[in-house]
PDB file of N, CA and C in Angstrom:
ATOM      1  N   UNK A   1       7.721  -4.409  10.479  1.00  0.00           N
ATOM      2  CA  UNK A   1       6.397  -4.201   9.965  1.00  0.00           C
ATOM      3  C   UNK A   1       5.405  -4.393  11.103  1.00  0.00           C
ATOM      4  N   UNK A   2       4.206  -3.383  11.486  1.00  0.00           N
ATOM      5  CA  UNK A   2       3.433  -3.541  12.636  1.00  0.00           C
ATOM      6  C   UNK A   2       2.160  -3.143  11.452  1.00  0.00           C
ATOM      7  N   UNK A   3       0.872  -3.722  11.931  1.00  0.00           N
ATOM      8  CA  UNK A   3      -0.139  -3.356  11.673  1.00  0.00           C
ATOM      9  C   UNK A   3      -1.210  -2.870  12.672  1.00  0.00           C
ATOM     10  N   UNK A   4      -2.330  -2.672  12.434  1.00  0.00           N
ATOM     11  CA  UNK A   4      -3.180  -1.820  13.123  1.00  0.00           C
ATOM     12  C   UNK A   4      -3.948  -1.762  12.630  1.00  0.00           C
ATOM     13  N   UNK A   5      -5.461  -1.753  12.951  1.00  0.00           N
ATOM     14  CA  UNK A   5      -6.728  -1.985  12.468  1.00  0.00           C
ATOM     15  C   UNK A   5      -7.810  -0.331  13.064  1.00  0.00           C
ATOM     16  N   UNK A   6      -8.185   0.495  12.615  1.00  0.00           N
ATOM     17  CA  UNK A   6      -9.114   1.174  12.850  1.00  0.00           C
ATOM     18  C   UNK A   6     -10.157   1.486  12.275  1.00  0.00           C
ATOM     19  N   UNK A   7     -11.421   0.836  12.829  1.00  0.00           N
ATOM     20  CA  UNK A   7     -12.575   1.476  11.704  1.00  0.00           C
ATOM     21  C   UNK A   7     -11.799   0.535  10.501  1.00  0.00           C
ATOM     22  N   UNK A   8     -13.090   1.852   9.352  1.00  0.00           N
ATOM     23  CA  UNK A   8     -12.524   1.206   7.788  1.00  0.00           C
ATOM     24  C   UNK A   8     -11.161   1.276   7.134  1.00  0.00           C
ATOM     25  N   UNK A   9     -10.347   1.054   8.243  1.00  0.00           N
ATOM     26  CA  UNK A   9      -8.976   1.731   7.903  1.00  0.00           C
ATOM     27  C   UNK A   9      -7.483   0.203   8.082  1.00  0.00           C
ATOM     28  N   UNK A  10      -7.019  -0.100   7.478  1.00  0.00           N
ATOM     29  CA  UNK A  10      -6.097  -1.129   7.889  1.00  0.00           C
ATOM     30  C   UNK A  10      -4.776  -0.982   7.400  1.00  0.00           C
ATOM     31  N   UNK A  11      -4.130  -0.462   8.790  1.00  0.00           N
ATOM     32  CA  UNK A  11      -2.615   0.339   8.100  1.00  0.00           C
ATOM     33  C   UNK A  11      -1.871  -0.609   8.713  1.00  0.00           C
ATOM     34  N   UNK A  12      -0.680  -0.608   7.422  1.00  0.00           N
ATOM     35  CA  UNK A  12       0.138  -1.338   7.350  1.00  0.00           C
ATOM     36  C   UNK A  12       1.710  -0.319   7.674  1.00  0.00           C
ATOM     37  N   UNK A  13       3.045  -0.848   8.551  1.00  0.00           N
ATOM     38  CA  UNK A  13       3.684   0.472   8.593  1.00  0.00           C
ATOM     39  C   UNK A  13       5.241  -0.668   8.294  1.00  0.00           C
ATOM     40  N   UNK A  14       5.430  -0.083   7.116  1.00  0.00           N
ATOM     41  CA  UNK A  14       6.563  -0.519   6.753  1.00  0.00           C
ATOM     42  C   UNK A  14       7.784   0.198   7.649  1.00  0.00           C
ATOM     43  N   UNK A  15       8.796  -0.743   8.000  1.00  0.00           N
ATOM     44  CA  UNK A  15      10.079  -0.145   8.281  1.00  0.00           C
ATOM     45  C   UNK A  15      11.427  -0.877   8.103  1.00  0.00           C
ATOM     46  N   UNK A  16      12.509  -0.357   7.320  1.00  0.00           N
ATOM     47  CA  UNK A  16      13.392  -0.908   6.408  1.00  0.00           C
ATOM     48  C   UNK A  16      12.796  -1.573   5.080  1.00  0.00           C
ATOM     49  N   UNK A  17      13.780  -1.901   4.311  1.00  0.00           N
ATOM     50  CA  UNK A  17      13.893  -1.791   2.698  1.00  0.00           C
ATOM     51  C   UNK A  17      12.592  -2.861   2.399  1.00  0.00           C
ATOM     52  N   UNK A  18      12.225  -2.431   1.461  1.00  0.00           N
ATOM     53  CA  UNK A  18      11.224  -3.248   0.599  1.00  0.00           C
ATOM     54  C   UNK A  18      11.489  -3.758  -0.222  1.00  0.00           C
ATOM     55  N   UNK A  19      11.343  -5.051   0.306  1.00  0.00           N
ATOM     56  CA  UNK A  19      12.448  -6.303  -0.866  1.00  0.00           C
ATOM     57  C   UNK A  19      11.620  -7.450  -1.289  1.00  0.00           C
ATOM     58  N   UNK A  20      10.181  -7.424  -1.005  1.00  0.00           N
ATOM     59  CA  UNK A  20       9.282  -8.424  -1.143  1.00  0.00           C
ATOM     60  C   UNK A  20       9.749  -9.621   0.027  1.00  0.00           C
ATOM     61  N   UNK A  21      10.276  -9.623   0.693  1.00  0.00           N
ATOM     62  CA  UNK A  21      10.231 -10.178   2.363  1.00  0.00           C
ATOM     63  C   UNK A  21       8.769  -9.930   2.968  1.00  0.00           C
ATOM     64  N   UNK A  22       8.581 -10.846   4.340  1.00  0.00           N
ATOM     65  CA  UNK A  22       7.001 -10.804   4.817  1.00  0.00           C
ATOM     66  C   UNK A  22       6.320 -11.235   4.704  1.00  0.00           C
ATOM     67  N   UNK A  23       4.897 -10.681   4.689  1.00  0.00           N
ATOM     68  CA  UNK A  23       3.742 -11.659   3.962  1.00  0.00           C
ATOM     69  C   UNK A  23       3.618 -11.299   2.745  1.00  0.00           C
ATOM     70  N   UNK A  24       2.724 -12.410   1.894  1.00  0.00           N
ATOM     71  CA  UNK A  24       2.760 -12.038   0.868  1.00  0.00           C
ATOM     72  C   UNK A  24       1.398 -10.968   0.798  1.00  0.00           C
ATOM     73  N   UNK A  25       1.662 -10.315  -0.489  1.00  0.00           N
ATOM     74  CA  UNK A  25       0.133  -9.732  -0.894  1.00  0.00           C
ATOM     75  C   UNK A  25      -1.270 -10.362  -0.854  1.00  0.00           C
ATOM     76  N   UNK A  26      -1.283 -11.558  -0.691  1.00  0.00           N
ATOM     77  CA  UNK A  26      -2.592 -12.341  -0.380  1.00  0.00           C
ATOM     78  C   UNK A  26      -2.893 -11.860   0.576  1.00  0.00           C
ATOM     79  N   UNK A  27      -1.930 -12.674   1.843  1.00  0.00           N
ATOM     80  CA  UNK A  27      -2.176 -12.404   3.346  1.00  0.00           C
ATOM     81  C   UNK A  27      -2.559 -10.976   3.674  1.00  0.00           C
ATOM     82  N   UNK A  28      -1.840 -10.142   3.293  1.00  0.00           N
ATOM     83  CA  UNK A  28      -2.313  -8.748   3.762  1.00  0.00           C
ATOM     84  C   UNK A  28      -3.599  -8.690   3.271  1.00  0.00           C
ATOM     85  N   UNK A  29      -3.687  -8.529   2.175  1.00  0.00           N
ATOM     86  CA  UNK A  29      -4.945  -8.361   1.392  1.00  0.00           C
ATOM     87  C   UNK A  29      -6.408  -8.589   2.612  1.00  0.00           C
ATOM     88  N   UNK A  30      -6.240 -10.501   2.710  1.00  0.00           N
ATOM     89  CA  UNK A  30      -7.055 -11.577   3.487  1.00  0.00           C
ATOM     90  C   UNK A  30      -7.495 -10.293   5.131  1.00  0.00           C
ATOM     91  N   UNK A  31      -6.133 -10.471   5.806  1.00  0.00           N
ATOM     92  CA  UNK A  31      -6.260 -10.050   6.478  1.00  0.00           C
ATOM     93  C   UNK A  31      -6.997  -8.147   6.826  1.00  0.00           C
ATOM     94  N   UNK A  32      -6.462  -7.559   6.068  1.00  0.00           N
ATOM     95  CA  UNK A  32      -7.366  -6.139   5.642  1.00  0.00           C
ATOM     96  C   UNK A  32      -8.898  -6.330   5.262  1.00  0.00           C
ATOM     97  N   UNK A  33      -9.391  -7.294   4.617  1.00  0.00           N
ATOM     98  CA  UNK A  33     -10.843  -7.837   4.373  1.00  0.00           C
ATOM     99  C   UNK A  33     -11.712  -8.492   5.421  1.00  0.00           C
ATOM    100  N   UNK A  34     -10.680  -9.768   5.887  1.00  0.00           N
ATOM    101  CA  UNK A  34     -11.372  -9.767   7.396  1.00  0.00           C
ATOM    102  C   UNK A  34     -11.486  -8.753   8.613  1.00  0.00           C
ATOM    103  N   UNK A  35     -10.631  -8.161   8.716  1.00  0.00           N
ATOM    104  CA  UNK A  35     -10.611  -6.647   9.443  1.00  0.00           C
ATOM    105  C   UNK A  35     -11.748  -6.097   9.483  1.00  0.00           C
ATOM    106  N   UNK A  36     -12.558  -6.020   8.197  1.00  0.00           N
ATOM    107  CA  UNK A  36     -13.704  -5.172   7.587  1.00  0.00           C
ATOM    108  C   UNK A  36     -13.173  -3.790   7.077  1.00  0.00           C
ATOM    109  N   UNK A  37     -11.975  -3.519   6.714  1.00  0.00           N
ATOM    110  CA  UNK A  37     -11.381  -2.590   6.192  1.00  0.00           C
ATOM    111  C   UNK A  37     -12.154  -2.218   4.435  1.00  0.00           C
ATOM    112  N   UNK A  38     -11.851  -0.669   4.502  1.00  0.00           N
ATOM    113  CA  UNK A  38     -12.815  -0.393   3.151  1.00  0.00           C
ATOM    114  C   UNK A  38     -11.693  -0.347   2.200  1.00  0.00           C
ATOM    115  N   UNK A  39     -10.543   0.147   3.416  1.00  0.00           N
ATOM    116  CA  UNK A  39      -8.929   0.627   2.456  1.00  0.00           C
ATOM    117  C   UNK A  39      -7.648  -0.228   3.245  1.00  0.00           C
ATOM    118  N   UNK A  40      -6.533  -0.148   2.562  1.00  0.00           N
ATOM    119  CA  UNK A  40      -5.242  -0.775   3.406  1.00  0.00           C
ATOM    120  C   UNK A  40      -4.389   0.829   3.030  1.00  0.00           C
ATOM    121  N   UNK A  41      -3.666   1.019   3.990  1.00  0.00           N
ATOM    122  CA  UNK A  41      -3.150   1.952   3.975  1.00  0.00           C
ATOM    123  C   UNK A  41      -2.111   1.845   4.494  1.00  0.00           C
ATOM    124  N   UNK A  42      -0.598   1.787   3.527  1.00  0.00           N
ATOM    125  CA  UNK A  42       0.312   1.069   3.202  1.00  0.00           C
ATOM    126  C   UNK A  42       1.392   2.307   3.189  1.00  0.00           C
ATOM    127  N   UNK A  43       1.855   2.167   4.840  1.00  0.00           N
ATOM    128  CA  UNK A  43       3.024   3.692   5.219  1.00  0.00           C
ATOM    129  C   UNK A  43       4.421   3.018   5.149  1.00  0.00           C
ATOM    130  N   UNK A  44       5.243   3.636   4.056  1.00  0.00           N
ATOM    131  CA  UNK A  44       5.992   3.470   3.819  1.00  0.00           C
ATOM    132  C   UNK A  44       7.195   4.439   3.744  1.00  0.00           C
ATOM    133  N   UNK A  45       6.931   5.465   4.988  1.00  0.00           N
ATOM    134  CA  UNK A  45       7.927   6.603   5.232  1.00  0.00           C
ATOM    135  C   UNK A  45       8.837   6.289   5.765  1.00  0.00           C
ATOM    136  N   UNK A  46       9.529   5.185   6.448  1.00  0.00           N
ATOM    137  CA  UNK A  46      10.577   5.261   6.423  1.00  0.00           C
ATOM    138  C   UNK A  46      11.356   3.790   5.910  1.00  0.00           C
ATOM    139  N   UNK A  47      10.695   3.652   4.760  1.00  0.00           N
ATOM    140  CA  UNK A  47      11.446   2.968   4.078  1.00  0.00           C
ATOM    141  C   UNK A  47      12.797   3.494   3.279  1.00  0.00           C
ATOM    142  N   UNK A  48      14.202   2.970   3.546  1.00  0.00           N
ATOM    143  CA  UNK A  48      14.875   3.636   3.085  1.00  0.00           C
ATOM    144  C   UNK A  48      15.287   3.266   1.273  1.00  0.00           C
ATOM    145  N   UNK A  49      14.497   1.995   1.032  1.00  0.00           N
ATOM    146  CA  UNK A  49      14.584   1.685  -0.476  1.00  0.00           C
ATOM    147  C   UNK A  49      13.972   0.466  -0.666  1.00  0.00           C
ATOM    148  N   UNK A  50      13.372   0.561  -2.464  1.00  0.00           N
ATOM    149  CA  UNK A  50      12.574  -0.704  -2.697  1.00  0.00           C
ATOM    150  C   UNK A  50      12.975  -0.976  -3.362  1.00  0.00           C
ATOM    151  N   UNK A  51      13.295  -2.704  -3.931  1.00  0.00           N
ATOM    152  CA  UNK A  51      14.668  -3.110  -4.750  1.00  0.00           C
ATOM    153  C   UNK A  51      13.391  -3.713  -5.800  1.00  0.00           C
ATOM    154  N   UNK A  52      13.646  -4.063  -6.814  1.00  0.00           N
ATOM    155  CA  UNK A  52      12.881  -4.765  -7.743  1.00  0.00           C
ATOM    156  C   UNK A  52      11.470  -5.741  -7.213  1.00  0.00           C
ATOM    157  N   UNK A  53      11.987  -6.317  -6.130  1.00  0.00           N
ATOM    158  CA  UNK A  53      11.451  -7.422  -5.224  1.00  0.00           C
ATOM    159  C   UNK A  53      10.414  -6.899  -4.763  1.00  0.00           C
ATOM    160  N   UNK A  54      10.425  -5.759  -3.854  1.00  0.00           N
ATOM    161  CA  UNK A  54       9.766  -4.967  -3.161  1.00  0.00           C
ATOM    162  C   UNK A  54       8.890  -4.362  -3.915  1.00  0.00           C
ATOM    163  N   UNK A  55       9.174  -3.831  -5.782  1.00  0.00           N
ATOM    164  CA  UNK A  55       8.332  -3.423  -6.104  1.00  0.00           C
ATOM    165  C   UNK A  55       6.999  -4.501  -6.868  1.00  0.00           C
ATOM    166  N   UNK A  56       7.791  -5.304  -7.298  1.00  0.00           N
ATOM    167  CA  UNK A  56       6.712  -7.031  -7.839  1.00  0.00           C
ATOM    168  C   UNK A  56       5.704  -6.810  -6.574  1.00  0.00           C
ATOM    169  N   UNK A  57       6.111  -6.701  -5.110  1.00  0.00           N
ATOM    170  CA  UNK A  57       5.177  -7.279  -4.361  1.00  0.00           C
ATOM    171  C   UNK A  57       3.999  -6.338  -3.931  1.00  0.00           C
ATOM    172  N   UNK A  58       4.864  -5.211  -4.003  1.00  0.00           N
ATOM    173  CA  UNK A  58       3.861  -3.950  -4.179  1.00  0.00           C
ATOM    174  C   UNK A  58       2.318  -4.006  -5.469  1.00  0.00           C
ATOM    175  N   UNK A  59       2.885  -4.385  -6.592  1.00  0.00           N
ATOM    176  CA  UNK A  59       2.361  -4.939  -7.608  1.00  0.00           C
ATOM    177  C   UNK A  59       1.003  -5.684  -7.634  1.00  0.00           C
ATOM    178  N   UNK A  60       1.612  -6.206  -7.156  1.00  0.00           N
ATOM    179  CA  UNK A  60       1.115  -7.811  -6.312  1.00  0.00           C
ATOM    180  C   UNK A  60      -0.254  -7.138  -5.631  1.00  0.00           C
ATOM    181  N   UNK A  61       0.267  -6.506  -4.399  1.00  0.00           N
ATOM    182  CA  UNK A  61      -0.471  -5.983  -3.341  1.00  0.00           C
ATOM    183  C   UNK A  61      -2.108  -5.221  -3.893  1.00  0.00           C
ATOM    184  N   UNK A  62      -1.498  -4.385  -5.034  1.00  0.00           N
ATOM    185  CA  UNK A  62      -2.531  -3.544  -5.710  1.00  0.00           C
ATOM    186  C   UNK A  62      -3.636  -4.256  -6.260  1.00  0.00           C
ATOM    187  N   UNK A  63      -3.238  -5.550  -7.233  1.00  0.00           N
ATOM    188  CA  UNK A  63      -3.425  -6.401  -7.260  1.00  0.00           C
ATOM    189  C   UNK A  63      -4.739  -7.179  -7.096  1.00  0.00           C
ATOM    190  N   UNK A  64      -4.189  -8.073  -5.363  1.00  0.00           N
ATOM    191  CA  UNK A  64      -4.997  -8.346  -4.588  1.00  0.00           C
ATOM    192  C   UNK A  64      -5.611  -7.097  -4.077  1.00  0.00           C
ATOM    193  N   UNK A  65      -5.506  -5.660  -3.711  1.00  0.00           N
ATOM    194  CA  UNK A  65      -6.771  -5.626  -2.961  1.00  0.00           C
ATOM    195  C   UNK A  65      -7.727  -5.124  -3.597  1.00  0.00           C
ATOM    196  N   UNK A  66      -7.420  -4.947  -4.719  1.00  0.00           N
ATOM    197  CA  UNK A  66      -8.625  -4.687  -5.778  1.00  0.00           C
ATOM    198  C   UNK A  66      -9.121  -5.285  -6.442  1.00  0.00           C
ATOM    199  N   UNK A  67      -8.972  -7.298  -6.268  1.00  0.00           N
ATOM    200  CA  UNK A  67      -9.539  -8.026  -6.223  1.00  0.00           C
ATOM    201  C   UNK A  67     -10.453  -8.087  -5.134  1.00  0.00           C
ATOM    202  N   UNK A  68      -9.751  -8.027  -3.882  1.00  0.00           N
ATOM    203  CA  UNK A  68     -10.740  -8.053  -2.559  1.00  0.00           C
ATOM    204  C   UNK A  68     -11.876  -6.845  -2.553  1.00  0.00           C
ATOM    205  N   UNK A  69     -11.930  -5.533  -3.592  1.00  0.00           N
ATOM    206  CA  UNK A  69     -12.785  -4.845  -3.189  1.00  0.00           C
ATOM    207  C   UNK A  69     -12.222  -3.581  -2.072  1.00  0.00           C
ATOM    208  N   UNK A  70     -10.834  -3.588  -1.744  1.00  0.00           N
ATOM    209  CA  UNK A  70     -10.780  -2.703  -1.191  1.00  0.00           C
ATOM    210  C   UNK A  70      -9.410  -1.276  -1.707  1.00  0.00           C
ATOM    211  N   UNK A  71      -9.400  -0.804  -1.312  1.00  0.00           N
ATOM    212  CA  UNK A  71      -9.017   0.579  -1.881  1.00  0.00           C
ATOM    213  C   UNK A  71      -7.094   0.581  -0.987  1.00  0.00           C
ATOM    214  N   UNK A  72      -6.475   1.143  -2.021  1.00  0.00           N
ATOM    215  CA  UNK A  72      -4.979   1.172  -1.661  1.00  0.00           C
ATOM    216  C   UNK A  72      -4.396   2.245  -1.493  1.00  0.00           C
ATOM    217  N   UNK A  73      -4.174   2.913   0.063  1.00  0.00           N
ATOM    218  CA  UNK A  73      -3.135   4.006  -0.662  1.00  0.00           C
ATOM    219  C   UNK A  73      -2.089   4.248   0.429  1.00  0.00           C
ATOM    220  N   UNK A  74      -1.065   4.848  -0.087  1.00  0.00           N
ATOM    221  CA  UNK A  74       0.280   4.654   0.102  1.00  0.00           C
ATOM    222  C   UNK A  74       0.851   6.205   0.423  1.00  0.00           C
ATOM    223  N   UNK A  75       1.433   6.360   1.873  1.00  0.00           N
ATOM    224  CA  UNK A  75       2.326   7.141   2.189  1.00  0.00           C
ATOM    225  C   UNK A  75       3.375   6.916   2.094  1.00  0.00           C
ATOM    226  N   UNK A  76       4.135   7.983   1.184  1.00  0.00           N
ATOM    227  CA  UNK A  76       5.639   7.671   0.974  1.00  0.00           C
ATOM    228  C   UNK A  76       6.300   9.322   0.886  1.00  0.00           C
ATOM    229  N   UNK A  77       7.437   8.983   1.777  1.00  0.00           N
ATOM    230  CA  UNK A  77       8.204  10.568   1.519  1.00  0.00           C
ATOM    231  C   UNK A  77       8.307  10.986   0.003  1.00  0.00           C
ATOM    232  N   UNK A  78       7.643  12.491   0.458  1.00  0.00           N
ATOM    233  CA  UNK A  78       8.419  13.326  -1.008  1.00  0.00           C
ATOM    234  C   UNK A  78       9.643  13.530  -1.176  1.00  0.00           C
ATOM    235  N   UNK A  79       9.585  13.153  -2.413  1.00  0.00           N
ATOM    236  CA  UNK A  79      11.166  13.535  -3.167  1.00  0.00           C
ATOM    237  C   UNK A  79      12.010  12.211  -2.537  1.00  0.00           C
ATOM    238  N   UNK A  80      11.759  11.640  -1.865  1.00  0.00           N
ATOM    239  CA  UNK A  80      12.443  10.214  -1.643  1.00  0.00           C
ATOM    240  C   UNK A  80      12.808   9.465  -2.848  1.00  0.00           C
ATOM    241  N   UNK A  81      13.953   8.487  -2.588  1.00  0.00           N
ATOM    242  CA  UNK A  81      13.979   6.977  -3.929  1.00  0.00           C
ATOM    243  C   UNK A  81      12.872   6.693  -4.086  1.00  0.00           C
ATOM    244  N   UNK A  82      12.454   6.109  -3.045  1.00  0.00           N
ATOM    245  CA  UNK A  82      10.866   5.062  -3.303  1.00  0.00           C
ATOM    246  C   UNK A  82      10.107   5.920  -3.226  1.00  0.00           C
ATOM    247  N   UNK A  83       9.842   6.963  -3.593  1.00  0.00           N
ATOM    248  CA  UNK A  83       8.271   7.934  -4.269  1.00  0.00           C
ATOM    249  C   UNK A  83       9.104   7.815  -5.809  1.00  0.00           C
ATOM    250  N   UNK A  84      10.445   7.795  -5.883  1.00  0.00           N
ATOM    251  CA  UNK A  84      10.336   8.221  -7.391  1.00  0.00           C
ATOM    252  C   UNK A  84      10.401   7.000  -8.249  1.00  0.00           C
ATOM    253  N   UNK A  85      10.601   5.658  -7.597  1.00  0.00           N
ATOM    254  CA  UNK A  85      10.487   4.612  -8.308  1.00  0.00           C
ATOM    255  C   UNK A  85       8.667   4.088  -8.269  1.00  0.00           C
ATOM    256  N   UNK A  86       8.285   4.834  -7.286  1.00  0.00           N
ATOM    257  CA  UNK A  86       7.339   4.111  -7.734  1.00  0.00           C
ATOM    258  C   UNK A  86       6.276   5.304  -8.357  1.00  0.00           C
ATOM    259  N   UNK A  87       6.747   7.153  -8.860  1.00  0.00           N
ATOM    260  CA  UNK A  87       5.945   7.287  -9.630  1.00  0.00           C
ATOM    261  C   UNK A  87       6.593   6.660 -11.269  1.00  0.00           C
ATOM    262  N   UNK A  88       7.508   6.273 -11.164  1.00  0.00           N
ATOM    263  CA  UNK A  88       7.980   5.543 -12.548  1.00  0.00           C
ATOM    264  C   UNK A  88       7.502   4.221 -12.872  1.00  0.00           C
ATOM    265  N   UNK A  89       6.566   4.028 -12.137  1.00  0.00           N
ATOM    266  CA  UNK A  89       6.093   2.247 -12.623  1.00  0.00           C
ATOM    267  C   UNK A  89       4.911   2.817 -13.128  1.00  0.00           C
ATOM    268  N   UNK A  90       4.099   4.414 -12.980  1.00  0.00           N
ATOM    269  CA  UNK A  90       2.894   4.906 -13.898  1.00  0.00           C
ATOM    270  C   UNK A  90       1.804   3.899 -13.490  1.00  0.00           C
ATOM    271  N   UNK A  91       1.824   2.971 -12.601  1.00  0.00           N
ATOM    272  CA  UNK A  91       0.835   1.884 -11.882  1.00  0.00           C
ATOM    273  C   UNK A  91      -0.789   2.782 -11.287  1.00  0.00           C
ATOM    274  N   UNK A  92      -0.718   4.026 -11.668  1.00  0.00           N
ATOM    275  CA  UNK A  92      -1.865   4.728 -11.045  1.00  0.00           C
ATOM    276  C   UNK A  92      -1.852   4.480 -10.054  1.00  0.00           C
ATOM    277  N   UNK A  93      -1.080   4.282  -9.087  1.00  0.00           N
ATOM    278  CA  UNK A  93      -1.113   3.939  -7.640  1.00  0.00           C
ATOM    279  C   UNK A  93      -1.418   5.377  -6.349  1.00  0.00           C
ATOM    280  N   UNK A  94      -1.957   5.412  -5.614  1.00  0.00           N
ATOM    281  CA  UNK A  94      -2.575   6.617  -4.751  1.00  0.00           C
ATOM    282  C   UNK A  94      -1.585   6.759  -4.236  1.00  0.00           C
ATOM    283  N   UNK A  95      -0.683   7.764  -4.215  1.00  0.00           N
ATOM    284  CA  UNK A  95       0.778   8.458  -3.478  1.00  0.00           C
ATOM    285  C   UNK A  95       0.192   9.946  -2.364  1.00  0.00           C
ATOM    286  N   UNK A  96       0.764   9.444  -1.347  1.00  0.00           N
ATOM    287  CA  UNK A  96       0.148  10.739  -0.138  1.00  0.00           C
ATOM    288  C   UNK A  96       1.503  10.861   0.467  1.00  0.00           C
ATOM    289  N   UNK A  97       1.484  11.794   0.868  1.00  0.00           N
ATOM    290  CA  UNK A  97       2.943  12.810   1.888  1.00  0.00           C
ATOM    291  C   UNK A  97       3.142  12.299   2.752  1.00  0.00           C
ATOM    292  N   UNK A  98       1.752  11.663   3.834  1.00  0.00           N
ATOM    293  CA  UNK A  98       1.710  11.380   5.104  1.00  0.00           C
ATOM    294  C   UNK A  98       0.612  10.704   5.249  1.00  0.00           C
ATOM    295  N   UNK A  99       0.960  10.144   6.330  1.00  0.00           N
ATOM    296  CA  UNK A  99      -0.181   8.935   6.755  1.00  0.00           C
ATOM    297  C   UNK A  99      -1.758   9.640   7.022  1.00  0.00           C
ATOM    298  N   UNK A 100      -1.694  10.933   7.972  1.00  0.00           N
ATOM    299  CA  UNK A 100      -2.945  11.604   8.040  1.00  0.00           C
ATOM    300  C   UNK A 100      -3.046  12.169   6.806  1.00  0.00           C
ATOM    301  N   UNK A 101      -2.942  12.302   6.016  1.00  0.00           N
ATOM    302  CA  UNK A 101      -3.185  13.115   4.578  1.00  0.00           C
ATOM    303  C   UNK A 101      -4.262  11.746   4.047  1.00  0.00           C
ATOM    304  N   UNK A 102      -3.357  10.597   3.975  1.00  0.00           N
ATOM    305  CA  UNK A 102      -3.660   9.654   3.151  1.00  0.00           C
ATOM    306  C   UNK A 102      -4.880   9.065   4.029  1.00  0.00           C
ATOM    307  N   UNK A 103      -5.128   8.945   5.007  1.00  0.00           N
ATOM    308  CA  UNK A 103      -6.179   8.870   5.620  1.00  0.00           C
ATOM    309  C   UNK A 103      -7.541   9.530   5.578  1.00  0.00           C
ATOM    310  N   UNK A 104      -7.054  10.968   5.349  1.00  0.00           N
ATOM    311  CA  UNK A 104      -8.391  11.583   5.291  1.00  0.00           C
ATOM    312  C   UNK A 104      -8.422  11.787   3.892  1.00  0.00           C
ATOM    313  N   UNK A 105      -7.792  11.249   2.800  1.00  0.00           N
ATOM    314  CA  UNK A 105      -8.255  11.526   1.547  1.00  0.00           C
ATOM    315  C   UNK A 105      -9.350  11.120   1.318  1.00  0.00           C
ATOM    316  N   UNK A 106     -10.245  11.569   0.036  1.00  0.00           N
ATOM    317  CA  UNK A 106     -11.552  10.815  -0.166  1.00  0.00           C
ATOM    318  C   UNK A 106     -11.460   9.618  -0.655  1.00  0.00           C
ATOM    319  N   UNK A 107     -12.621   8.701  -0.656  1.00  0.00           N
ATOM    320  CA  UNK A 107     -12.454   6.874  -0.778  1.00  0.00           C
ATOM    321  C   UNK A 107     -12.446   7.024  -2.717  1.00  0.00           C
ATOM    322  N   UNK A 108     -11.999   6.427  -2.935  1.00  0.00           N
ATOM    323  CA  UNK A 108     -11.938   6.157  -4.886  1.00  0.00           C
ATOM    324  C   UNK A 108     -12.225   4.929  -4.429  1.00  0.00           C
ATOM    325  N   UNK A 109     -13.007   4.418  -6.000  1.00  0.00           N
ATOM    326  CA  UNK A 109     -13.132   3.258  -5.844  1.00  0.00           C
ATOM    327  C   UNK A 109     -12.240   2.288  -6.460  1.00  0.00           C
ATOM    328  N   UNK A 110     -12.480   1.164  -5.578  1.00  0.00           N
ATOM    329  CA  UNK A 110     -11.305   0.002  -5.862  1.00  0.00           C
ATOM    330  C   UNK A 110     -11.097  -0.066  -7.000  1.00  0.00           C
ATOM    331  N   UNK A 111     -10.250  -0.220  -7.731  1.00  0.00           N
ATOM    332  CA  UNK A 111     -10.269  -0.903  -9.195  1.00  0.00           C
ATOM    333  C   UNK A 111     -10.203  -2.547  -8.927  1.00  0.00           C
ATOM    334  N   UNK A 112     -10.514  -3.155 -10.028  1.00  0.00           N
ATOM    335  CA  UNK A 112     -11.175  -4.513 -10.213  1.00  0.00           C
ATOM    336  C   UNK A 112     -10.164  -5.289 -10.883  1.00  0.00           C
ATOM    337  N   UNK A 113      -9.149  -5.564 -10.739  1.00  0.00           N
ATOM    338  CA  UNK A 113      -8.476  -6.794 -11.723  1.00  0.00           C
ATOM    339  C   UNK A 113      -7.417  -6.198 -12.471  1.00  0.00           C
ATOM    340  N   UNK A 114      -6.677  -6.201 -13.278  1.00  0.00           N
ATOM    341  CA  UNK A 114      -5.379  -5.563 -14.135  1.00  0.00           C
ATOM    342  C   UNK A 114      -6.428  -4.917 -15.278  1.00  0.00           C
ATOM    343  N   UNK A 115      -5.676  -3.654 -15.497  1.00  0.00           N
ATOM    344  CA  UNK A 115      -6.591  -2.768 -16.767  1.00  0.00           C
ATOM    345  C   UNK A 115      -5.801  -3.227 -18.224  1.00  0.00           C
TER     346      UNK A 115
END
């Protein structure tokens, strides 16, 4: 996992399985807010799978940063496992092809707390 800070932008680049290992969703969160980030942008292309664990923390993640006020979205291969488990959690979660896609998408606003 490497991060990177640009502008309103705070990408996160997953690599290997997503098992809820790492930091937790706070920390990222914390850290994307102090950044001055508007969004976290959470690349997860070459993850080769997310086990239950991985998806709680994902959860989690959405979570916090829409407690913090900031906006979530997520590159994940098409037609991959982990695009199809996580359009099956129906979490309204922002799904992009690619990291520049998901970058230049337009800003939505954060959602606020569990609906």
């Amino acid at each position: 996992m490497t991060t990177e800070h640009a502008g309103r932008v705070f990408l996160l680049r997953w690599d290997g399985p997503l098992d809820g290992s790492g930091p937790t969703p706070s920390q990222v969160a914390a850290s994307a807010v102090c950044a001055g980030a508007r969004f976290l942008l959470l690349d997860l292309l070459r993850v080769p799978f997310a086990d239950s664990g991985g998806l709680r923390w994902l959860l989690a993640l959405t979570s916090e940063s829409a407690a913090a006020g900031i906006g979530l979205r997520i590159a994940v291969r098409p037609g991959g496992k982990v695009r199809r488990n996580l359009e099956l959690l129906r979490a309204g979660l922002e799904l992009h092809e690619s990291v520049a896609r998901a970058w230049k998408a337009p800003l939505r606003a954060a959602r606020r707390g569990p609906e």
